[in-house]
Protein backbone atom coordinates (compact mmCIF):
# COMPACT_ATOMS: atom_id res chain seq x y z
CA UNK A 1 -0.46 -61.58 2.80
CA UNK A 2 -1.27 -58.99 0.31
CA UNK A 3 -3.86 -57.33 2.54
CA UNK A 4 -0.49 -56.32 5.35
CA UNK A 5 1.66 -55.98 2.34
CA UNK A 6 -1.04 -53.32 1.67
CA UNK A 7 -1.56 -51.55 4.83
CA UNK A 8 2.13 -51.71 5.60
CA UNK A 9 2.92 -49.67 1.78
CA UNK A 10 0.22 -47.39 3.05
CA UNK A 11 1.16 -46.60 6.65
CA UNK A 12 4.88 -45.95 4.96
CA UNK A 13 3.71 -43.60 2.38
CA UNK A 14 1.45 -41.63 5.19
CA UNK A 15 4.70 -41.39 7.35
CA UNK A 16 6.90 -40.22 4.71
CA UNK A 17 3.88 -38.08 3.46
CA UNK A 18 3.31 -36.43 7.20
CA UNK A 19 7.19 -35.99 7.99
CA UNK A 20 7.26 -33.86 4.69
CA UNK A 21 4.55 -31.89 5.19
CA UNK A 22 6.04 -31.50 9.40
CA UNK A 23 9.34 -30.34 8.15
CA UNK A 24 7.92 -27.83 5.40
CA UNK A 25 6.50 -26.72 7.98
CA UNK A 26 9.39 -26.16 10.64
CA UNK A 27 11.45 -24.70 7.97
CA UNK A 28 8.66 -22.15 7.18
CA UNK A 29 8.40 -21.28 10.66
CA UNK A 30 12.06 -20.87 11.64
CA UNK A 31 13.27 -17.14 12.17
CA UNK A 32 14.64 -16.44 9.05
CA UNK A 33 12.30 -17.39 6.94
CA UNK A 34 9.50 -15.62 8.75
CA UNK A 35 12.19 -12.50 8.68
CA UNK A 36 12.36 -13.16 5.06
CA UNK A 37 8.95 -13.48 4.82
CA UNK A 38 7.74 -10.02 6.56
CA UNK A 39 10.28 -8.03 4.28
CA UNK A 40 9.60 -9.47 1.29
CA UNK A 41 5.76 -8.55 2.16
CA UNK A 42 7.61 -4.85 3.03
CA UNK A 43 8.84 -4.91 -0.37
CA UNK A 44 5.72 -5.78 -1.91
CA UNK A 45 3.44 -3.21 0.10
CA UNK A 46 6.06 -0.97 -0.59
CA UNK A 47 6.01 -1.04 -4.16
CA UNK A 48 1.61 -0.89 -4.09
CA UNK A 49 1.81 1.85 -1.97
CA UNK A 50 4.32 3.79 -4.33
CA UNK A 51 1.92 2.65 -7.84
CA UNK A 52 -1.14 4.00 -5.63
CA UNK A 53 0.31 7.43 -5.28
CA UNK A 54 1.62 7.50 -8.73
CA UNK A 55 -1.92 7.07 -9.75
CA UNK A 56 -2.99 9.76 -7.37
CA UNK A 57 -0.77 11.96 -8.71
CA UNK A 58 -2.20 11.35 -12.10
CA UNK A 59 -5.19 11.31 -11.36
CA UNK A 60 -5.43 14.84 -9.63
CA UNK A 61 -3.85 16.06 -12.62
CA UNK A 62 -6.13 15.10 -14.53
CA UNK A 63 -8.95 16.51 -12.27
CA UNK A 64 -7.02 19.69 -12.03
CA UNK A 65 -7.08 19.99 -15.83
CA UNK A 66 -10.65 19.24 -16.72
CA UNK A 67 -11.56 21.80 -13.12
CA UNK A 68 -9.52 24.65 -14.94
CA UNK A 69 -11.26 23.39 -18.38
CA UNK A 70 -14.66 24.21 -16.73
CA UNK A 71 -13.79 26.95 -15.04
CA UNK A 72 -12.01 28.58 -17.80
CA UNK A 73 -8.48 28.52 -16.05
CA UNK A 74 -6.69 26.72 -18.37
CA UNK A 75 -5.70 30.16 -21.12
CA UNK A 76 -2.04 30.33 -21.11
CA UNK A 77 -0.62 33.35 -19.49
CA UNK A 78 -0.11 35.14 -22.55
CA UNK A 79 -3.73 36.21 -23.03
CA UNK A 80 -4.05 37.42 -19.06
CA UNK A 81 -0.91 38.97 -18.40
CA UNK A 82 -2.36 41.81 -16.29
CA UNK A 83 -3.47 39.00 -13.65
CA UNK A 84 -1.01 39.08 -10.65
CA UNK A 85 0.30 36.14 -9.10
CA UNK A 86 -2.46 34.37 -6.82
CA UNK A 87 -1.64 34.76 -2.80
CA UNK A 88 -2.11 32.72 0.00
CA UNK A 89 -3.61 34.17 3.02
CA UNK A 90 -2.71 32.77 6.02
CA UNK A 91 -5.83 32.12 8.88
CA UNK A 92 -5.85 34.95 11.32
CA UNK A 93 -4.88 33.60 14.57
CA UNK A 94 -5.85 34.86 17.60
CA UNK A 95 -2.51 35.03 19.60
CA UNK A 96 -4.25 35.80 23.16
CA UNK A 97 -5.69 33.22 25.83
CA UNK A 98 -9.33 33.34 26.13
CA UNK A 99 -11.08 32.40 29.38
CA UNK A 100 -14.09 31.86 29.49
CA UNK A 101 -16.50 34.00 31.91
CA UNK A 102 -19.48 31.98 33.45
């Protein structure tokens, strides 16, 4: 008596147990929560990505600083004020098609 008394208690709690875990499961599969899901996993790559480039940022700052350190860059303007403003060159382009001649 005891022994089916036993099995029966168990078979019930592995139902209950295995319909719990089966409708976790369909709710976390449904399209709303997998919507829910993928933009709360936005959010959160979102919010890496932005700390990543923060430290970047800081980073080549910092790099910039100890570069112009080195290369003896960093005097304030006040001591080289006969230096011009540095230019940008821009890449000579050559504006005509080449063909090649075999």
């Amino acid at each position: 008596m005891f022994r089916r008394l036993f099995w029966f208690v168990t078979g019930a709690a592995a139902g209950v147990w295995a319909t719990t875990k089966v409708n976790r499961a369909m709710r976390r599969l449904t399209p709303d929560s997998l919507a829910a899901g993928a933009a709360d996993k936005a959010v959160e790559a979102g919010a890496r990505l932005k700390l990543f480039a923060s430290d970047v940022r800081t980073g080549m700052a910092v790099r910039e600083a100890q570069l112009n350190d080195a290369l003896g860059l960093a005097a304030p303007e006040a001591e080289h004020p006969e230096l011009p403003a540095p230019r940008r060159k821009g890449i000579a382009r050559d504006t005509h098609n080449r063909k090649d001649d075999h």
